[in-house]
Protein backbone atom coordinates (compact mmCIF):
# COMPACT_ATOMS: atom_id res chain seq x y z
CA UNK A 1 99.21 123.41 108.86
CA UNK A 2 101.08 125.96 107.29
CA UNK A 3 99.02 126.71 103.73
CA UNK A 4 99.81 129.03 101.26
CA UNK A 5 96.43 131.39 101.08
CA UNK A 6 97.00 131.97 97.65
CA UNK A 7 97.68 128.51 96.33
CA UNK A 8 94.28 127.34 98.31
CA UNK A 9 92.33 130.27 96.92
CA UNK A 10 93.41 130.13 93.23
CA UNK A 11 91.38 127.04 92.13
CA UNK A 12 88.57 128.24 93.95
CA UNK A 13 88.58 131.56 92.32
CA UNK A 14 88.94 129.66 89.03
CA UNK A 15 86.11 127.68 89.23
CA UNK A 16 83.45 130.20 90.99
CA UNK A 17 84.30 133.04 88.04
CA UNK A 18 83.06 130.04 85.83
CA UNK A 19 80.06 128.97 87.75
CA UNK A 20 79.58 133.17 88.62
CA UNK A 21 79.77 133.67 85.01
CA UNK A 22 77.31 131.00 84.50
CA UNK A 23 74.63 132.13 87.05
CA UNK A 24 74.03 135.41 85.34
CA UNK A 25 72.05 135.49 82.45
CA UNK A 26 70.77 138.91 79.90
CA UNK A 27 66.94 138.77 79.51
CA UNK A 28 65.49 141.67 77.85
CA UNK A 29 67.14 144.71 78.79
CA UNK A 30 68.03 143.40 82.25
CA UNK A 31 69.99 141.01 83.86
CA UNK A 32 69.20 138.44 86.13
CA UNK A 33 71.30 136.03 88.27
CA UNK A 34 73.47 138.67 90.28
CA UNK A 35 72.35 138.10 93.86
CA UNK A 36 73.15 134.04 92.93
CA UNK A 37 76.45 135.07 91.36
CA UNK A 38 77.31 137.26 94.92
CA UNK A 39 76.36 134.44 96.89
CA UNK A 40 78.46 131.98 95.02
CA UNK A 41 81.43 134.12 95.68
CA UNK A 42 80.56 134.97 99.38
CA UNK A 43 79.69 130.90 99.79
CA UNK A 44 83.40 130.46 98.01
CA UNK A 45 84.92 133.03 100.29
CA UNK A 46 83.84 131.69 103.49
CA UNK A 47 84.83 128.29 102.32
CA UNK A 48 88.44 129.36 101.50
CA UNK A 49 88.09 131.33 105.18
CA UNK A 50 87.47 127.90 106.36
CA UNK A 51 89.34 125.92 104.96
CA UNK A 52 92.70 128.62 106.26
CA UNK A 53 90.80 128.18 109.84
CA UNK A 54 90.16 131.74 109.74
CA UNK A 55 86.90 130.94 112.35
CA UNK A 56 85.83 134.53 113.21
CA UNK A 57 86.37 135.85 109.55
CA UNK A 58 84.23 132.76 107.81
CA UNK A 59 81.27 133.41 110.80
CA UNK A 60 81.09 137.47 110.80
CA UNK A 61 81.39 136.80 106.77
CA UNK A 62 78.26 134.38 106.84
CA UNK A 63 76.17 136.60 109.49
CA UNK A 64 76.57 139.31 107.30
CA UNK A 65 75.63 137.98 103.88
CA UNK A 66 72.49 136.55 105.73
CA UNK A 67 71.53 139.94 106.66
CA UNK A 68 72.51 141.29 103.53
CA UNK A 69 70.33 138.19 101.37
CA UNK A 70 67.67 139.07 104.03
CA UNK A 71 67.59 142.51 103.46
CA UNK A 72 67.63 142.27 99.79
CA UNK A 73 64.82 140.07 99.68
CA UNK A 74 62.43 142.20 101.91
CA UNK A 75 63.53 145.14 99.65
CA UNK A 76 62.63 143.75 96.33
CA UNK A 77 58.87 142.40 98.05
CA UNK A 78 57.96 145.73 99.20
CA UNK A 79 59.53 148.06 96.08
CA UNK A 80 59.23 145.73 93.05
CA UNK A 81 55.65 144.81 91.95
CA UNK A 82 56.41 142.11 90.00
CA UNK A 83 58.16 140.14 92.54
CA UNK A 84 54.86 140.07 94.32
CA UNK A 85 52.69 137.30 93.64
CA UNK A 86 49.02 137.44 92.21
CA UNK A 87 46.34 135.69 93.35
CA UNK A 88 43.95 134.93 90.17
CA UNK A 89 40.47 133.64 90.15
CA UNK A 90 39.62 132.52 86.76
CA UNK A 91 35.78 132.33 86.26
CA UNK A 92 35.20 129.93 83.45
CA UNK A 93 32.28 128.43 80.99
CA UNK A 94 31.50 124.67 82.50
CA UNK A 95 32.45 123.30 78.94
CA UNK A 96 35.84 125.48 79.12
CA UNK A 97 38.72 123.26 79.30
CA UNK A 98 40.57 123.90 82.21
CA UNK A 99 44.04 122.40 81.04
CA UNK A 100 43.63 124.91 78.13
CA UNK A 101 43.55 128.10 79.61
CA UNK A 102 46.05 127.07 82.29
CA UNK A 103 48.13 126.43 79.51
CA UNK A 104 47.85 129.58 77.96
CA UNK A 105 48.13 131.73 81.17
CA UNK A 106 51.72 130.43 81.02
CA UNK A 107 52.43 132.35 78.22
CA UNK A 108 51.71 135.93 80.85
CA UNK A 109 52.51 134.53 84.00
CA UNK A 110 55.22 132.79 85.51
CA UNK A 111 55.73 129.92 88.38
CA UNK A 112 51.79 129.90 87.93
CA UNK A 113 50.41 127.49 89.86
CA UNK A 114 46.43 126.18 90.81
CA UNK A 115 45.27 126.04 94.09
CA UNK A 116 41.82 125.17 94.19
CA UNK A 117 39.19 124.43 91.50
CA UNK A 118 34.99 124.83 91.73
CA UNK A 119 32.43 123.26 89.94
CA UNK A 120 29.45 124.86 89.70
CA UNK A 121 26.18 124.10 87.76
CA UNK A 122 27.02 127.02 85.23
CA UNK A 123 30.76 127.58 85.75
CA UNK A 124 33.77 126.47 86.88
CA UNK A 125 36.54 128.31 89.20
CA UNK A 126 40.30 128.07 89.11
CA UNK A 127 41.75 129.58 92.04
CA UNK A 128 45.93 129.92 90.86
CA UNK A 129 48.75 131.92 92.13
CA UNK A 130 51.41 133.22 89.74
CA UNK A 131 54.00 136.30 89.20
CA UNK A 132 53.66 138.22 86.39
CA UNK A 133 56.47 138.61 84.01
CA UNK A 134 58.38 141.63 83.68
CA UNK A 135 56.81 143.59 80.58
CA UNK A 136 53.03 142.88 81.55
CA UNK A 137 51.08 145.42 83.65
CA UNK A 138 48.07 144.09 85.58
CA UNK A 139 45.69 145.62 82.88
CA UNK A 140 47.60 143.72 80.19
CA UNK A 141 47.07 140.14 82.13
CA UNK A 142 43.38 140.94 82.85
CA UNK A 143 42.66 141.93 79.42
CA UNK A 144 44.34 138.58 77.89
CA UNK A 145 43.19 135.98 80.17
CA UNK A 146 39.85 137.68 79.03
CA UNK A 147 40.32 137.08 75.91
CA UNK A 148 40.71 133.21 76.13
CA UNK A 149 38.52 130.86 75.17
CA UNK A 150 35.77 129.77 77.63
CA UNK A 151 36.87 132.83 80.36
CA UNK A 152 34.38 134.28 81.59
CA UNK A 153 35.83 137.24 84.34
CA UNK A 154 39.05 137.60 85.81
CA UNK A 155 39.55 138.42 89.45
CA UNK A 156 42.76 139.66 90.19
CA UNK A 157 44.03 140.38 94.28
CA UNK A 158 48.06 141.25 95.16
């Protein structure tokens, strides 16, 4: 098979600046969707590589955004706080309703998500993990789960 590289890489590139494009989005001041944008044009590259039967090119290309992903990943866990998750334990009144202040800790936290709740005579425990979004400190979280109805204490472990 004797195909032209360009005329099998030109729709690609087309369609991946679209999807690219797509996969980046402006929140706040910053900018999320970049490492999904990369891959889409590594993932794009390597299938062009493949599809030219450039073998050794489209393997040494996927080994090395692997490490690269792999990498990235292990950097943002141990540099960027909020990437870490929190483990919560919500200490609440027995008549608090549980569905409620789950509900609101959406509004601070993100991808929260309950583990385990107790039932005691007095109280009830919810026992949630959840990342914190950008513009809230840990002091900020504490101090407005506090606040909600039926909360008594706020336990808060990264």
């Amino acid at each position: 098979m004797n195909a032209n590289p360009a005329t099998l890489a030109a729709p690609v590139i087309t369609g991946i600046g679209f999807l690219g494009g797509g996969a980046i989005l402006r929140e706040g001041t910053g900018v999320r969707g970049l490492t999904t944008a990369a891959s889409l044009w590594v993932t794009a590259a390597v299938g062009v590589a493949v599809g030219l039967r450039q073998w050794l090119p489209a393997s040494a290309a996927t080994l090395l955004a692997i490490g690269v992903l792999l990498a990235v990943k292990r950097l943002e866990h141990d540099t960027l706080p909020h990437r870490r998750p929190l483990e919560l334990t919500l200490t609440l009144s027995c008549d608090a309703s549980i569905d409620a202040v789950e509900q609101a800790a959406t509004a601070i936290l993100r991808h929260s998500r309950v583990l385990r709740i107790n039932y005691t005579g007095t109280e009830q425990q919810i026992l949630m993990v959840a990342r914190p979004k950008h513009h809230h400190s840990l002091a900020e979280i504490s101090e407005n789960l506090r606040k909600l109805d039926g909360v008594r204490g706020v336990d808060m472990v990264r």
